[in-house]
Protein backbone atom coordinates (compact mmCIF):
# COMPACT_ATOMS: atom_id res chain seq x y z
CA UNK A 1 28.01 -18.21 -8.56
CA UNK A 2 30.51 -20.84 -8.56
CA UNK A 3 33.13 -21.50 -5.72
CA UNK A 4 36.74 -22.73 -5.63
CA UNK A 5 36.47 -26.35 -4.05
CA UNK A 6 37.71 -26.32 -0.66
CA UNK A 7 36.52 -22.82 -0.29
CA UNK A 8 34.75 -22.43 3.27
CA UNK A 9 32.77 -19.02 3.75
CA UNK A 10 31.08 -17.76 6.75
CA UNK A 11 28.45 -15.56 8.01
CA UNK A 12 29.60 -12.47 6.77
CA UNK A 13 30.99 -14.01 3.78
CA UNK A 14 27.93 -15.39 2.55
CA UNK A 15 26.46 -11.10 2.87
CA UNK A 16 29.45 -10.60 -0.04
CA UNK A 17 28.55 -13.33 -1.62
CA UNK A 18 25.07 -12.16 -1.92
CA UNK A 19 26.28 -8.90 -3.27
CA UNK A 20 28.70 -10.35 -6.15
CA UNK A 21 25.17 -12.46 -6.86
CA UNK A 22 23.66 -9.09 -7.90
CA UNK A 23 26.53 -8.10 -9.81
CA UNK A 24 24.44 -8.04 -13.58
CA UNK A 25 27.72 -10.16 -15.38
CA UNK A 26 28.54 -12.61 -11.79
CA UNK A 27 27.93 -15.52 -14.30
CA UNK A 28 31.28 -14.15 -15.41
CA UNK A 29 33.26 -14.36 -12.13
CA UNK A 30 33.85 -17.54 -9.59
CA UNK A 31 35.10 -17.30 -5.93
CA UNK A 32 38.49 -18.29 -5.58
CA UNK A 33 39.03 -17.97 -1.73
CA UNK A 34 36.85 -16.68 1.50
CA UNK A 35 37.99 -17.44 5.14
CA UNK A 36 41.76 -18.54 5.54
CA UNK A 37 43.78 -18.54 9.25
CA UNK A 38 45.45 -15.51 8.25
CA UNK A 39 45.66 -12.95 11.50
CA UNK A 40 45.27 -9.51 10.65
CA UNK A 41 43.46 -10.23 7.62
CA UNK A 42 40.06 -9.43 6.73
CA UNK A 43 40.07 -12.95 5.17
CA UNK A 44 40.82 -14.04 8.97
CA UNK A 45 37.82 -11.88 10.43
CA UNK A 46 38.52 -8.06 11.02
CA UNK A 47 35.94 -5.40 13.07
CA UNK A 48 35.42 -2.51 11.04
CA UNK A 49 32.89 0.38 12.32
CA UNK A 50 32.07 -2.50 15.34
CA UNK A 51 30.90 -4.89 12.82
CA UNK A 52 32.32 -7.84 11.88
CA UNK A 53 34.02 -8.47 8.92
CA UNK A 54 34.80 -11.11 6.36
CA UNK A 55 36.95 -10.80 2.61
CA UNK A 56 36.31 -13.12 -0.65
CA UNK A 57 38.56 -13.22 -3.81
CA UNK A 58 37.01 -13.34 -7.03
CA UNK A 59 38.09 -14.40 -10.41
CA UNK A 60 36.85 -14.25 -14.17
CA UNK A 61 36.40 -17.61 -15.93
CA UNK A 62 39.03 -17.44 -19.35
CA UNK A 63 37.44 -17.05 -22.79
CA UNK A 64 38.59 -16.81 -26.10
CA UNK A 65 39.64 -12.84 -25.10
CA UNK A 66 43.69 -12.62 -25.75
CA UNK A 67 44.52 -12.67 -21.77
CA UNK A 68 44.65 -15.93 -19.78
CA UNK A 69 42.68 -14.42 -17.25
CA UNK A 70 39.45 -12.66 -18.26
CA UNK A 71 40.95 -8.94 -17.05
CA UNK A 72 37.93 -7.38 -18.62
CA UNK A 73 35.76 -8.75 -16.37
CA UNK A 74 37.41 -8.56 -13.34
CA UNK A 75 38.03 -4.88 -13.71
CA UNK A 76 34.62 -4.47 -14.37
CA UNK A 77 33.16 -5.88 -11.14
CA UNK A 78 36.43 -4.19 -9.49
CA UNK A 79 35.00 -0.82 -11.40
CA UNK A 80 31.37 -1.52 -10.69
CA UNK A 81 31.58 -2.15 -6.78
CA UNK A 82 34.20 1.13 -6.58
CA UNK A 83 32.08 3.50 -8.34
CA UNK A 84 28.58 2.48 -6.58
CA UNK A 85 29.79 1.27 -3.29
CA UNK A 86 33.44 2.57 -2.07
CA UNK A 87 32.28 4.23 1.24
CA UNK A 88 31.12 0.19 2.02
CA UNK A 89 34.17 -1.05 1.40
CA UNK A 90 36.71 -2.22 4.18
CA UNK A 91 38.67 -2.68 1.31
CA UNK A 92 39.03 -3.11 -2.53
CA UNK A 93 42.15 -4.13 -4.18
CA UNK A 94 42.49 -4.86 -8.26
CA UNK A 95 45.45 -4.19 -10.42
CA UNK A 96 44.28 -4.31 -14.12
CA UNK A 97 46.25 -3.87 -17.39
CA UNK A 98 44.98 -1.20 -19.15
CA UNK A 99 45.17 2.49 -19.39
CA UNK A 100 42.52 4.25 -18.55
CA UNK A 101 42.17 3.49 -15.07
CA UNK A 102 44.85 3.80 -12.21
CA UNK A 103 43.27 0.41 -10.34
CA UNK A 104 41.03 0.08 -7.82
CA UNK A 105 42.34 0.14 -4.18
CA UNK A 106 40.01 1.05 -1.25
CA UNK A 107 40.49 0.76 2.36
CA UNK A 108 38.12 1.86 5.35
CA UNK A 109 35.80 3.17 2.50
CA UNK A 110 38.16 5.42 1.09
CA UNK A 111 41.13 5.14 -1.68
CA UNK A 112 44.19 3.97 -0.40
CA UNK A 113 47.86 3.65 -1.69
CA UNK A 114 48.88 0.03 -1.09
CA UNK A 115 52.27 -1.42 -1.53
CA UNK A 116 53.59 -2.12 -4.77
CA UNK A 117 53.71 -5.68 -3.90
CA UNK A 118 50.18 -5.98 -2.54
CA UNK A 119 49.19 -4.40 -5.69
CA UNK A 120 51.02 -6.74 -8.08
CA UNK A 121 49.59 -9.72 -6.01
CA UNK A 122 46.07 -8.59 -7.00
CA UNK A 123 46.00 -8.88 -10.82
CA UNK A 124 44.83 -12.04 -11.02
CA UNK A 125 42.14 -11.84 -8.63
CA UNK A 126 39.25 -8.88 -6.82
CA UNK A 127 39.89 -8.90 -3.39
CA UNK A 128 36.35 -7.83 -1.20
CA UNK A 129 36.33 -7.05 1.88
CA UNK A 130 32.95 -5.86 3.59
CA UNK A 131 31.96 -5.68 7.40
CA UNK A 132 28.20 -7.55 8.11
CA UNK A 133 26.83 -4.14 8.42
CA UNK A 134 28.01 -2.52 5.53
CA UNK A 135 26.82 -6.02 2.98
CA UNK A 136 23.51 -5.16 4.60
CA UNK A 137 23.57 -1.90 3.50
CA UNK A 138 24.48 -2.30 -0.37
CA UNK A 139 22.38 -5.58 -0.21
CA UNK A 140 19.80 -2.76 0.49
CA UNK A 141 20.35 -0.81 -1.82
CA UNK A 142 20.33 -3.10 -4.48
CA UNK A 143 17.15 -4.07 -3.17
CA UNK A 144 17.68 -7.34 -1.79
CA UNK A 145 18.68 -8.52 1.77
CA UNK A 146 21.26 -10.63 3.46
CA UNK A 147 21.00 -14.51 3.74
CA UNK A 148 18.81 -15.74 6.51
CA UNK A 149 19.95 -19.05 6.97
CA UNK A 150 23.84 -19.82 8.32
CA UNK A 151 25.65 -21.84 6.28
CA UNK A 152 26.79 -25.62 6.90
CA UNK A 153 30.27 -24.62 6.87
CA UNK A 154 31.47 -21.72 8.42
CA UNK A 155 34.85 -20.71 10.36
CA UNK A 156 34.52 -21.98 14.13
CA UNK A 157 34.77 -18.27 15.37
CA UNK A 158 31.96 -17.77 14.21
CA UNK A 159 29.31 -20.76 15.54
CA UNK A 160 28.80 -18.89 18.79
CA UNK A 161 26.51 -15.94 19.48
CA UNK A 162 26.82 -15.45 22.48
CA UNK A 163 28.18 -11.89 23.45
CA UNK A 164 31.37 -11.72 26.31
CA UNK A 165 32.85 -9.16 28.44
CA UNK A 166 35.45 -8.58 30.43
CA UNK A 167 35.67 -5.13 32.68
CA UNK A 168 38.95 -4.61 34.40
CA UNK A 169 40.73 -2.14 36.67
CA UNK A 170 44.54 -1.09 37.91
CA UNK A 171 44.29 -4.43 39.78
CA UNK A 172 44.64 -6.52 36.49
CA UNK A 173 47.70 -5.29 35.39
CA UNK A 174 49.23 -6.83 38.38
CA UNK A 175 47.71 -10.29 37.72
CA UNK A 176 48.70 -11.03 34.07
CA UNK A 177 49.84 -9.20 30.67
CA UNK A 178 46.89 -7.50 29.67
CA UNK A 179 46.62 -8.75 26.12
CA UNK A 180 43.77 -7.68 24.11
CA UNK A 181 44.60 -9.72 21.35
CA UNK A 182 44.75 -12.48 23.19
CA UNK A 183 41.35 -11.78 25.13
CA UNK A 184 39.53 -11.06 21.35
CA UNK A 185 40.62 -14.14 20.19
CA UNK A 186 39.46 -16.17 23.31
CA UNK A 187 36.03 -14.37 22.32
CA UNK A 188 35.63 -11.39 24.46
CA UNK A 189 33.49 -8.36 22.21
CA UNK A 190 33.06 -5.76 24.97
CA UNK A 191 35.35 -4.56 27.30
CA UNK A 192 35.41 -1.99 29.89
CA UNK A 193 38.49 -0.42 32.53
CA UNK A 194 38.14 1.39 35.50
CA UNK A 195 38.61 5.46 34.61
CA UNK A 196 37.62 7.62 38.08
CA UNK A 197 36.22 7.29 41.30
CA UNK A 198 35.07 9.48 43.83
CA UNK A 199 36.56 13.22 42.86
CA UNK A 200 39.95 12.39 42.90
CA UNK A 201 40.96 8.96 41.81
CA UNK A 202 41.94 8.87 38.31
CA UNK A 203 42.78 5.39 36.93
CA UNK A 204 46.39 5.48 35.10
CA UNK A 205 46.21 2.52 33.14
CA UNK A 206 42.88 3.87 31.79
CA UNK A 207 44.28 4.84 28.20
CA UNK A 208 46.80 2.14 28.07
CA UNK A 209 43.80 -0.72 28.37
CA UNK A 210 41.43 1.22 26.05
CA UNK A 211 44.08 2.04 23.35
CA UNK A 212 45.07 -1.76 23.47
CA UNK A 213 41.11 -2.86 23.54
CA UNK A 214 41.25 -0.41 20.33
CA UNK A 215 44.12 -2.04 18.44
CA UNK A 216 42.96 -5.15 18.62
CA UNK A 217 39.47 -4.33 17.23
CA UNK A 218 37.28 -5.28 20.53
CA UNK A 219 34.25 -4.05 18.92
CA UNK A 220 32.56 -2.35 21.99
CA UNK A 221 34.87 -0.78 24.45
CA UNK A 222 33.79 1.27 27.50
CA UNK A 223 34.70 3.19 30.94
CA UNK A 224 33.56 2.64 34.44
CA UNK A 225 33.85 4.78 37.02
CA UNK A 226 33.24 3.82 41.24
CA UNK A 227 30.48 6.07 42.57
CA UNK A 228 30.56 7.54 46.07
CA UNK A 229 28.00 8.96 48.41
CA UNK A 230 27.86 12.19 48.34
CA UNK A 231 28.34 14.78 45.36
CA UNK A 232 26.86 12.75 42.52
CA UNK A 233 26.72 15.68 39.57
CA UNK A 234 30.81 16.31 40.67
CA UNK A 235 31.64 12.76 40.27
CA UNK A 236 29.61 12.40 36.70
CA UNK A 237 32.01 15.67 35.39
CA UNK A 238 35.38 14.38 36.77
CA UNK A 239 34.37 10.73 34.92
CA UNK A 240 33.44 12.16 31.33
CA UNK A 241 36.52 14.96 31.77
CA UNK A 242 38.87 11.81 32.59
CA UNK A 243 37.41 10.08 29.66
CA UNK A 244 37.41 12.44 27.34
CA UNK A 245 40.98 13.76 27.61
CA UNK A 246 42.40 10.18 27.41
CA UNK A 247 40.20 8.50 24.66
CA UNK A 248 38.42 11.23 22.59
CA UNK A 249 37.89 8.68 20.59
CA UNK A 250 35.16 7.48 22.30
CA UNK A 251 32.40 9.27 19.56
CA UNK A 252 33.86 7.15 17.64
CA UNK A 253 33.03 3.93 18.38
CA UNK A 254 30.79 1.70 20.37
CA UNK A 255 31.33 2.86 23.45
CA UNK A 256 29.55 2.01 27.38
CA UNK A 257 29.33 4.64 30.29
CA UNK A 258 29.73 2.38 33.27
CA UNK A 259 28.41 3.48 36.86
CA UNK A 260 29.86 0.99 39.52
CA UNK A 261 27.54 1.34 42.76
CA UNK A 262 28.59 -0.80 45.49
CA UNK A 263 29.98 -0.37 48.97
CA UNK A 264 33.64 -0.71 49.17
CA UNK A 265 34.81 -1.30 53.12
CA UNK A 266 36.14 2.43 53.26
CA UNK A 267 32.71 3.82 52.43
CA UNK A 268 30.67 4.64 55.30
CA UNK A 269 27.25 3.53 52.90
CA UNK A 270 26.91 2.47 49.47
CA UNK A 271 24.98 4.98 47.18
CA UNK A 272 21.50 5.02 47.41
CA UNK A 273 18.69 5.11 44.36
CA UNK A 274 18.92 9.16 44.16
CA UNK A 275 22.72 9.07 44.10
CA UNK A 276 22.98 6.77 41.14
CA UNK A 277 20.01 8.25 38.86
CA UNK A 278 21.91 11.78 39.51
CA UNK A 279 24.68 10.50 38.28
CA UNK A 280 23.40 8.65 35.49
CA UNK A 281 21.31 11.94 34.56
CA UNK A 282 24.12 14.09 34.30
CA UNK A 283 26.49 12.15 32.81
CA UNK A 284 24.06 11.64 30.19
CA UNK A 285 23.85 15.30 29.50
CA UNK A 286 27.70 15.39 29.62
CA UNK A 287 28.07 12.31 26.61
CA UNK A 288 25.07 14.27 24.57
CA UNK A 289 23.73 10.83 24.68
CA UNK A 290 26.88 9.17 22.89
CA UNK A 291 26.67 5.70 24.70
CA UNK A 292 25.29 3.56 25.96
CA UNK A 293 24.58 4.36 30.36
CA UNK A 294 24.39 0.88 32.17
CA UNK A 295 24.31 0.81 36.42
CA UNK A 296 26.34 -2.00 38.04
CA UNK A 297 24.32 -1.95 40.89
CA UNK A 298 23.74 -5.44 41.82
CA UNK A 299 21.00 -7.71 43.16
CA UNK A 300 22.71 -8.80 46.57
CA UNK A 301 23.12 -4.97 47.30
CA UNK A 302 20.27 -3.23 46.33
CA UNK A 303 17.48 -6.00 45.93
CA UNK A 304 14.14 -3.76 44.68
CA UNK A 305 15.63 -0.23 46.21
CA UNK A 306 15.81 0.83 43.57
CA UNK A 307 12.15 0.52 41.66
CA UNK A 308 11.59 2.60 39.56
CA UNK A 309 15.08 2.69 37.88
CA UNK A 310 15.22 4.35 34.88
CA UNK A 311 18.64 2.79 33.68
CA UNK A 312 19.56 -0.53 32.15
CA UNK A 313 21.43 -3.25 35.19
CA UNK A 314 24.53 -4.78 34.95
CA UNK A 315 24.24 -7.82 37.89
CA UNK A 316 26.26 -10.02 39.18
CA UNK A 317 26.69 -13.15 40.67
CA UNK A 318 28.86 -16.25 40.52
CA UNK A 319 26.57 -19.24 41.39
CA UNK A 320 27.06 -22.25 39.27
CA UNK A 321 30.67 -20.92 37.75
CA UNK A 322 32.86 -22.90 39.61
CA UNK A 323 36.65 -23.15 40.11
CA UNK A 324 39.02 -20.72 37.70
CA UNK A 325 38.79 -22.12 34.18
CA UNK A 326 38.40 -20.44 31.10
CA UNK A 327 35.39 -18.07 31.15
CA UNK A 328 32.97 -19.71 28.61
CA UNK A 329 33.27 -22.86 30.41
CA UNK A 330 32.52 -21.51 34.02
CA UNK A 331 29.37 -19.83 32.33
CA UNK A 332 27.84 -23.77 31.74
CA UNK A 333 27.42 -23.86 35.09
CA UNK A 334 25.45 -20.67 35.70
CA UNK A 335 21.53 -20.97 36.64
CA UNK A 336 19.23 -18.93 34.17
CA UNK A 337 18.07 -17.63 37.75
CA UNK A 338 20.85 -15.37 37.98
CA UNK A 339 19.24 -12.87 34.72
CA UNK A 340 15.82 -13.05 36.86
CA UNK A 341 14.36 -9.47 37.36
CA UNK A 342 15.35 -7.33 40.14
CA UNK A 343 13.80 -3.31 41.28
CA UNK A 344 11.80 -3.41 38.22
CA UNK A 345 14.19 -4.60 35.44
CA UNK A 346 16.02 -7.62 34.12
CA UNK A 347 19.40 -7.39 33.84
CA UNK A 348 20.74 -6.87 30.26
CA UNK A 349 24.77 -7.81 31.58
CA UNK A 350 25.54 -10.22 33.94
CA UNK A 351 28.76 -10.56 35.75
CA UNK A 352 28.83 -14.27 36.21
CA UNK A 353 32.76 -15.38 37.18
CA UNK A 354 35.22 -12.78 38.66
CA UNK A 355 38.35 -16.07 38.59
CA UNK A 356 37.46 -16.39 34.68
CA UNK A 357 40.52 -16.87 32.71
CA UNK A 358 40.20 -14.62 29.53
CA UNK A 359 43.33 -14.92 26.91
CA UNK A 360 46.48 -14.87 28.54
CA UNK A 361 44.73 -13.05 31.51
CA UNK A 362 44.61 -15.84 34.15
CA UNK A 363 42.22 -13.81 36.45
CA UNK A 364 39.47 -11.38 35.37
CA UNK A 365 36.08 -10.93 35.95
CA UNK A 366 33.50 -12.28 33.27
CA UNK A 367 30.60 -10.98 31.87
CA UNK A 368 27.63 -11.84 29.44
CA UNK A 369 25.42 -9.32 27.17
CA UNK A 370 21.52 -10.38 26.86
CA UNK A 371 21.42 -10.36 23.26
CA UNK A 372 23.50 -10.29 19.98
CA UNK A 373 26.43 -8.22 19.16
CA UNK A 374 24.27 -6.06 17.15
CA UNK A 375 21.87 -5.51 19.83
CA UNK A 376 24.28 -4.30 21.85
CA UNK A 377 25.96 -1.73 19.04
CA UNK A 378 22.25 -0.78 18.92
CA UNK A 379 22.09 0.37 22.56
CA UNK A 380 25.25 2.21 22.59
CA UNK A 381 23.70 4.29 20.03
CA UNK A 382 26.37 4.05 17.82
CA UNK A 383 25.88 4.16 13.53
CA UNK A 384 28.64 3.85 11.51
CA UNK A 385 29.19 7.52 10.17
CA UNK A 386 29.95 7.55 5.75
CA UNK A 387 33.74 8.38 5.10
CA UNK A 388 34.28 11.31 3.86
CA UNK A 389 35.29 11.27 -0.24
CA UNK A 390 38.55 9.37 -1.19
CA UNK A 391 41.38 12.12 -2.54
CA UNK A 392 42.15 11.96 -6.13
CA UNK A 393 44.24 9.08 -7.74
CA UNK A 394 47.78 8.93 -7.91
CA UNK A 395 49.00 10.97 -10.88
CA UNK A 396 51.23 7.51 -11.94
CA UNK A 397 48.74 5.09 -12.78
CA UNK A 398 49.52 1.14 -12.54
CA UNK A 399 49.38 -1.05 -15.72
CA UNK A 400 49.96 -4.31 -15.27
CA UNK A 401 48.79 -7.38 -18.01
CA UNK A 402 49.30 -10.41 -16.36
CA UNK A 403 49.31 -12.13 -12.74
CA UNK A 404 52.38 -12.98 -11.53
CA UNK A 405 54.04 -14.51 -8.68
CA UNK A 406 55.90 -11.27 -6.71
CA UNK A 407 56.47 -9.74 -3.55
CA UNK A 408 56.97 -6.47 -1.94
CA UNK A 409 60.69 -6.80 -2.45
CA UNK A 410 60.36 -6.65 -6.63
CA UNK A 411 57.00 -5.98 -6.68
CA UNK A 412 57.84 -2.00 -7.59
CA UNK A 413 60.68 -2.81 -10.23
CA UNK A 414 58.45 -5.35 -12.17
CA UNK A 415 55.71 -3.00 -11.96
CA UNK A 416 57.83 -0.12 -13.33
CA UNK A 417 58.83 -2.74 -16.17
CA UNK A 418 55.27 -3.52 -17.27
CA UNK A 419 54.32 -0.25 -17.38
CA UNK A 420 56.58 0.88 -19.60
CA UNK A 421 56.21 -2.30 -22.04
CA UNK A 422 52.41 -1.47 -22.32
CA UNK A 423 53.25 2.29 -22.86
CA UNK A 424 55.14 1.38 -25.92
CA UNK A 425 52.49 -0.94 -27.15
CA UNK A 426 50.02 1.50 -27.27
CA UNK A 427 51.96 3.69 -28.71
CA UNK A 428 52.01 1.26 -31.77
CA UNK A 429 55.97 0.83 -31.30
CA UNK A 430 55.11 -2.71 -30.75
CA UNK A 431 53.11 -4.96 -32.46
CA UNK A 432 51.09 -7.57 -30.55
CA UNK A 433 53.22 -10.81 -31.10
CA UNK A 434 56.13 -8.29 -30.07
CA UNK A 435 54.45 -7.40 -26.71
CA UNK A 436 53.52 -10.82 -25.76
CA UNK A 437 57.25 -12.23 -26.60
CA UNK A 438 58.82 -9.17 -24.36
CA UNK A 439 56.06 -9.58 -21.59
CA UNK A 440 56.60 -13.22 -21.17
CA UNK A 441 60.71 -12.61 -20.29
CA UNK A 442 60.10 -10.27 -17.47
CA UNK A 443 57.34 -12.15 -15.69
CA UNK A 444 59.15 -15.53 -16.25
């Protein structure tokens, strides 16, 4: 398939792409744009479901059919990708001219009632959008996978694998603004806040941190909660309860169950092996297995104490990071020593920097998965669950013949106008050479 000059298309792109390549008439369509700095667009690089996302445009090449675009084609691979593949759509958006369809607009997998503007902009163009995970799974069932090989040029966002964290607590929101934007766009992909500790300390900035995490589409959020000595099974059910009533959500996505076991100087002891695993154990039965159950219980507390441990490690130390700087450059300096095994397991996070600056956040702790974004979707246990069916159409359908340049302001009253132009030509009140004359005054 052919692409627009100047186009650039990443990663997640190049899934789509694969996709439109098994469309059976893509010789008729070209890509007209991919990635484009455009925040809050999929074309920008969206989450949906945890997965990354990416949008492409596509056009039809003209022919000697009477429209200067080829709207016959377009609202056939528009048609074709809605009627086999909606629930794998972030989103869908066509306008077409003719009668017997009301367009094609899908968003989150189901059908959605866009603007009148943002419908009117899509006439002369399919807009795609498709998270990584989702391409995968139409590229499957169309029996074909997913490019294997990166392209040579791809956005900058996304030329690093590497996986960051940040987990925070009531002391950040003294330190800086807590902006999750800001932290996803400096690279951060999990992120975890302090909910409970002991049986009485509830965190109150629990919601506000996870609700902002949410918003701006952090893929993998999570909860921690401070263990104490003592009643292990109590402290599991005031966690999940806290949880639970303040981000039900949490089924929902990709979500980690944090225990933090260290000594604090008001403890009399840190918790010990049996302490934790209770904890862990019962909190598991709590979540119905919905997460994924990490221990921070680190290396320069417990050393092997804990062998066997039958729970992933989250470890920590800050050798090699250095003075405060942003966080991936503190990482440079950290030894691969500091992932070595410990009590029978290698750490799978490592808590390399707590000085990091992250965002506009010019003091957090830092953190690194062992493995891909995906890999760590995996472990929460998380799979993107199918929409449910999108509600019927509109009962007014929108007819629109040619693309035009309009916005939200006079998108609805040029809509309205085209409409009722094609209602009277098929209606045979005018003739063809009559249509085209009238058409041409409203859109110029």
């Amino acid at each position: 398939m052919q692409i627009k000059p100047g186009v650039t298309i990443g990663p997640t792109g190049r899934k789509i792409l694969a996709v439109a390549e098994k469309y059976p008439k893509a010789k008729q369509l070209y890509v007209t744009s991919a990635f484009r700095n455009e925040p809050g667009s999929h074309h920008n690089g969206l989450s949906w479901g945890g997965s990354p996302t990416a949008a492409l445009d596509f056009g039809a090449y003209d022919d000697p059919e009477p429209n200067s675009k080829d709207q016959a084609d377009m609202r056939d691979f528009a048609k074709w990708l809605f009627d086999k593949f909606k629930r794998d759509l972030a989103e869908l958006i066509h306008t077409t001219p003719y009668p017997d369809d009301n367009g094609f607009y899908i968003q989150n997998g189901r059908w959605h009632n866009f603007d009148p503007g943002t419908m009117a902009a899509h006439l002369n163009h399919v807009h795609v959008a498709m998270s990584a995970v989702s391409a995968d799974r139409i590229l499957a069932k169309l029996g074909g996978a997913g490019p294997a090989v990166q392209p040579a040029t791809q956005p900058a966002a996304a030329a690093s694998t590497a996986v960051w964290g940040w987990d925070a607590s009531n002391h950040d929101w003294g330190r800086g603004p807590m902006n999750m934007g800001a932290a996803r766009a400096a690279g951060i992909s999990f992120f975890t806040h302090k909910a409970s500790e002991g049986v009485t300390f509830k965190d109150k900035h629990y919601k506000e941190a996870l609700n902002r995490a949410r918003a701006a589409r952090i893929p993998v959020l999570g909860a921690y909660h401070v263990l104490h000595p003592g009643d292990a099974k109590r402290e599991a059910k005031v966690f999940f309860d806290h949880v639970a009533a303040n981000t039900p959500w949490f089924k929902d996505v990709p979500f980690i169950w944090q225990c933090d076991a260290e000594k604090f100087d008001y403890m009399d002891r840190a918790p010990n092996r049996a302490e934790i695993i209770t904890f862990m154990d019962q909190l598991r039965k709590l979540t119905g297995g919905k997460g994924y159950l990490i221990a921070y219980a680190p290396r320069w507390l417990y050393e092997n104490s804990l062998k066997p441990f039958p729970y992933d490690l989250w470890a920590s130390n800050y050798t090699g990071s250095g003075a405060p700087r942003p966080f991936k450059d503190q990482y440079r300096g950290v030894p691969a020593s500091s992932w070595s095994a410990y009590s029978g397991r290698k750490p799978t996070i490592l808590q390399f920097a707590s000085d990091a600056v992250t965002g506009t956040q010019p003091t957090t702790d830092a953190n690194r998965f062992a493995g891909s974004l995906a890999d760590l979707i995996n472990l929460t246990g998380y799979q993107e669950a199918p929409p449910p069916p999108p509600p019927a159409p509109p009962a007014v359908p929108v007819r629109m013949m040619e693309p035009a340049d309009v916005t939200a302001g006079n998108g609805a009253e040029l809509l309205s106008e085209l409409r009722g132009l094609g209602e009277l030509k098929n209606s045979g009140l005018l003739t063809d050479e009559e249509f085209t004359v009238a058409k041409e005054k409203i859109l110029h």
